[in-house]
Protein backbone atom coordinates (compact mmCIF):
# COMPACT_ATOMS: atom_id res chain seq x y z
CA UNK A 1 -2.97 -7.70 -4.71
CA UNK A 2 -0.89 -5.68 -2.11
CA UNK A 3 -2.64 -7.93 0.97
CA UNK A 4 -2.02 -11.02 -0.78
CA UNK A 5 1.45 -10.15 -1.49
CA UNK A 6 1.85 -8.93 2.06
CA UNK A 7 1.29 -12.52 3.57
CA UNK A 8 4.10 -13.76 1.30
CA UNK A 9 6.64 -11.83 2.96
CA UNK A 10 5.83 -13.03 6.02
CA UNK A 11 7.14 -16.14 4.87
CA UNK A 12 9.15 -15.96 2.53
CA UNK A 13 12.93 -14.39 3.56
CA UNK A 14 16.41 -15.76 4.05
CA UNK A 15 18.47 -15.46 7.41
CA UNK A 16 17.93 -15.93 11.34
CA UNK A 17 20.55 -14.82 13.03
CA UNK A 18 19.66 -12.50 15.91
CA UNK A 19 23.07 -10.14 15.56
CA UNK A 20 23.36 -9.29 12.36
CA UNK A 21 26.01 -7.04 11.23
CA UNK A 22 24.64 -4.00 9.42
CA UNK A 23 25.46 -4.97 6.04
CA UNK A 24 23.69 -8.53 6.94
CA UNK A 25 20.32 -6.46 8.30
CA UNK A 26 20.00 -4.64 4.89
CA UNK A 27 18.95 -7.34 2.84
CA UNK A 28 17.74 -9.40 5.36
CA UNK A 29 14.38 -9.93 6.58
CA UNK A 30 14.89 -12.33 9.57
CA UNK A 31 17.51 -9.42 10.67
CA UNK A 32 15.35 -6.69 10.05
CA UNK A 33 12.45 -8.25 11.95
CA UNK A 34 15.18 -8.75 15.41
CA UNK A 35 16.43 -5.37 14.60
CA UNK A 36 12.59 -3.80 14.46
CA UNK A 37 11.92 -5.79 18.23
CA UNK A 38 15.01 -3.90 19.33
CA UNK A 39 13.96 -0.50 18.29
CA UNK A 40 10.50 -1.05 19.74
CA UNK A 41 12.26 -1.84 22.94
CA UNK A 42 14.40 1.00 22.90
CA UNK A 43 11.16 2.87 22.19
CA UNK A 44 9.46 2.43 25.61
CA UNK A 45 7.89 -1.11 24.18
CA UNK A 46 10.15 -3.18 26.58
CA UNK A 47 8.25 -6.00 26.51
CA UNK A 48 8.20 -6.39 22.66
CA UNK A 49 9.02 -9.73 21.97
CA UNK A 50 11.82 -11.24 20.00
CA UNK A 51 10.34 -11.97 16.10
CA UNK A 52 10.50 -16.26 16.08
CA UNK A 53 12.21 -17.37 12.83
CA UNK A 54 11.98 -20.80 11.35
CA UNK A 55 14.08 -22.15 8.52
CA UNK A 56 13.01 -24.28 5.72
CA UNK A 57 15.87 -27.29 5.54
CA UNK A 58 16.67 -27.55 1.56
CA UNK A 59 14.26 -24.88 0.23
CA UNK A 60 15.94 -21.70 1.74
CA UNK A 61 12.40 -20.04 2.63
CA UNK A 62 12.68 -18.62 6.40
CA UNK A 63 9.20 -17.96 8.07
CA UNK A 64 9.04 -14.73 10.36
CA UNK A 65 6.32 -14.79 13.21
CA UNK A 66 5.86 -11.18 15.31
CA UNK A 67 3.44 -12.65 17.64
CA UNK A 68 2.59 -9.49 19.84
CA UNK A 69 0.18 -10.02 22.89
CA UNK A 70 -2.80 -7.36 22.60
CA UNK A 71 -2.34 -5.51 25.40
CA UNK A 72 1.04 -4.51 23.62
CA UNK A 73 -0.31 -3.81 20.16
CA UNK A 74 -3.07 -1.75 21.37
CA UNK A 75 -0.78 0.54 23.74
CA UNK A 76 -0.13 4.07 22.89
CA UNK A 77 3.28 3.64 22.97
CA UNK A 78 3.08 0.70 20.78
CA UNK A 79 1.72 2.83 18.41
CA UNK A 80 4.34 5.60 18.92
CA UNK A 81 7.01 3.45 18.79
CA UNK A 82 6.18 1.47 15.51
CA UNK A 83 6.01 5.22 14.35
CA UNK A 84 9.59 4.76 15.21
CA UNK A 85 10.66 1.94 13.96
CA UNK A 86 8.09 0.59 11.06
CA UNK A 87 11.28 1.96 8.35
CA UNK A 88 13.30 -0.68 9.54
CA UNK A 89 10.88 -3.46 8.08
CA UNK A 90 11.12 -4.23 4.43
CA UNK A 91 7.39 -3.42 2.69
CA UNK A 92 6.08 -5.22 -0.73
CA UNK A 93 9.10 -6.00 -3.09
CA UNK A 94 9.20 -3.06 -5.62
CA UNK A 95 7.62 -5.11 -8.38
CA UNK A 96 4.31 -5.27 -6.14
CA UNK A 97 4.04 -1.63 -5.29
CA UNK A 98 2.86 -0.63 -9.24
CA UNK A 99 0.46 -4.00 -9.61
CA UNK A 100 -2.76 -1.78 -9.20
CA UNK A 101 -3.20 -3.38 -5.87
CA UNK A 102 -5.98 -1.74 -3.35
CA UNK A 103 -5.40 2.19 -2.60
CA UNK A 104 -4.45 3.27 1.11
CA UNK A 105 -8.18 4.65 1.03
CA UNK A 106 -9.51 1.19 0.10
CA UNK A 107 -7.13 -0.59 2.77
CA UNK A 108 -7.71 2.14 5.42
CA UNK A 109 -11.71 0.81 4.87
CA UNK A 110 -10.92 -2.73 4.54
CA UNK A 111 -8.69 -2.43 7.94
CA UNK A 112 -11.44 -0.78 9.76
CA UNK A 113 -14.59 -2.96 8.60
CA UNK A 114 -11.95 -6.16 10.00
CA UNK A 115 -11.49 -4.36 13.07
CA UNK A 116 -15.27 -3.52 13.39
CA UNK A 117 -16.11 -7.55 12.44
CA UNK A 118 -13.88 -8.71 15.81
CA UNK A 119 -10.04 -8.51 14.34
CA UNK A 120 -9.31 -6.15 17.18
CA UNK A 121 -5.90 -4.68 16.22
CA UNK A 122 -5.40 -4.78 12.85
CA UNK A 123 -3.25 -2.04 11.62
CA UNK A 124 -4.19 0.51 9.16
CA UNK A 125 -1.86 1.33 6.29
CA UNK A 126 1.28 3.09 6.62
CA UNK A 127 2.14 6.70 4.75
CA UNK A 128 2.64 4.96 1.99
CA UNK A 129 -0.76 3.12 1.38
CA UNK A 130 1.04 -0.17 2.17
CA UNK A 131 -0.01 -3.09 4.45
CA UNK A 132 3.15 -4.63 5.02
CA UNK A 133 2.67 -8.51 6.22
CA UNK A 134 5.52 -7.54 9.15
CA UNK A 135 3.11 -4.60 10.43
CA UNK A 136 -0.06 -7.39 10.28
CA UNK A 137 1.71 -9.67 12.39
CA UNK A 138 3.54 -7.30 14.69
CA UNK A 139 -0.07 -5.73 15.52
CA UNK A 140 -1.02 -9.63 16.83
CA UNK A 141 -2.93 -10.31 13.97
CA UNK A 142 -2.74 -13.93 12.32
CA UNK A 143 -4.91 -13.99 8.96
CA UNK A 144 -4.55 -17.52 8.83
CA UNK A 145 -7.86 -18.44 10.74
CA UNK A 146 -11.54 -19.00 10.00
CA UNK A 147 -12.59 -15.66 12.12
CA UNK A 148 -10.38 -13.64 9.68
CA UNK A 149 -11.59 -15.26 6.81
CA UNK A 150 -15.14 -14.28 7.99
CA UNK A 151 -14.45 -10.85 8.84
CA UNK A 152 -12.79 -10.61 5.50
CA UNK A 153 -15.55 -11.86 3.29
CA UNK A 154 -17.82 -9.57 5.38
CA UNK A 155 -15.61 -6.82 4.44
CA UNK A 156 -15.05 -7.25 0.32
CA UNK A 157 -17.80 -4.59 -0.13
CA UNK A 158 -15.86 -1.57 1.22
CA UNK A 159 -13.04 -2.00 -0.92
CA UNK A 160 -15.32 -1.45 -4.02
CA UNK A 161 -14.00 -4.50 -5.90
CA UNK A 162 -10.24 -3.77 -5.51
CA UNK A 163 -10.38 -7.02 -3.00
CA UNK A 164 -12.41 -10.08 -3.85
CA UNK A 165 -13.73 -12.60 -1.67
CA UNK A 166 -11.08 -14.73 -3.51
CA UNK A 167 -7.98 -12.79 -2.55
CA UNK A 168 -9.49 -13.21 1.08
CA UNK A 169 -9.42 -16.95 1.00
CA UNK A 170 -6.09 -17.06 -0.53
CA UNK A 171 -4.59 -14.70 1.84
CA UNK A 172 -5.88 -17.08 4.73
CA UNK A 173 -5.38 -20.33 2.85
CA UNK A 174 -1.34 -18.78 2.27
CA UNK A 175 -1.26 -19.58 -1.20
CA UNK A 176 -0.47 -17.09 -3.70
């Protein structure tokens, strides 16, 4: 499920250095996440905070946390400049993008009935019918609660099967 696999890139990565070199950034999501706060700065988002990375001693996972205050993620020039910058942040790993996940029409309902059951700022799909876990976060949003799961299980019946109740509660529980 594209959502499902969504929340395990936003912890799963390698890296956390905050100047990466460009050949470093490419394949890096910890660098990718500093270098998408820098573009959103340079985009008239200048208070766009700094992505917080945390590294897993021994297992080489790296979590990457976009905490963005709402009064940022709902700004128009939030929404400009993540316009901007969103091709700088990695989306699904190419294996997940053919898995017959949920369509951008079903996610573009699924987004709205969340934001319409209290998940005020949760981002719609990009061009590309893809709900990258970076955009989720970066909008403020953290699925890991019980609100989400609520809204979530309220909103299974737009999406017209292509998201369960079950692939709600283990995209808040974080195991996939």
């Amino acid at each position: 499920m594209v959502v499902a696999a969504a929340s395990a890139a936003m912890v799963a990565g390698c890296g956390s250095s905050p100047s990466p070199t460009p050949a470093q950034s490419a394949n890096n999501p910890g660098a990718q996440a500093f270098a998408y706060a820098r573009c959103m700065r340079s985009h008239g988002v200048a208070d766009f905070p700094d992505p917080k990375v945390t590294t897993s001693p021994g297992q080489g996972a790296v979590g990457i946390r976009m905490a963005v205050p709402a009064s940022i993620g709902n700004s128009p020039a939030y929404k400009t400049a993540n316009q901007a910058c969103q091709h700088i942040l990695p989306g699904p790993s190419s294996g997940q993008q053919d898995t017959g996940g949920p369509s951008k029409q079903v996610l573009l309902a699924f987004a709205q009935c969340l934001r319409s059951h209290g998940i005020s700022g949760f981002p719609d799909p990009n061009a590309q019918g893809q709900l990258p876990a970076q955009t989720i976060a970066a909008a403020g949003v953290n699925i890991h609660t019980p609100r989400f799961l609520a809204a979530g299980k309220a909103c299974v019946g737009v999406t017209h099967g292509q998201i369960t109740e079950a692939d709600v509660v283990e995209l808040v529980s974080g195991h996939h």
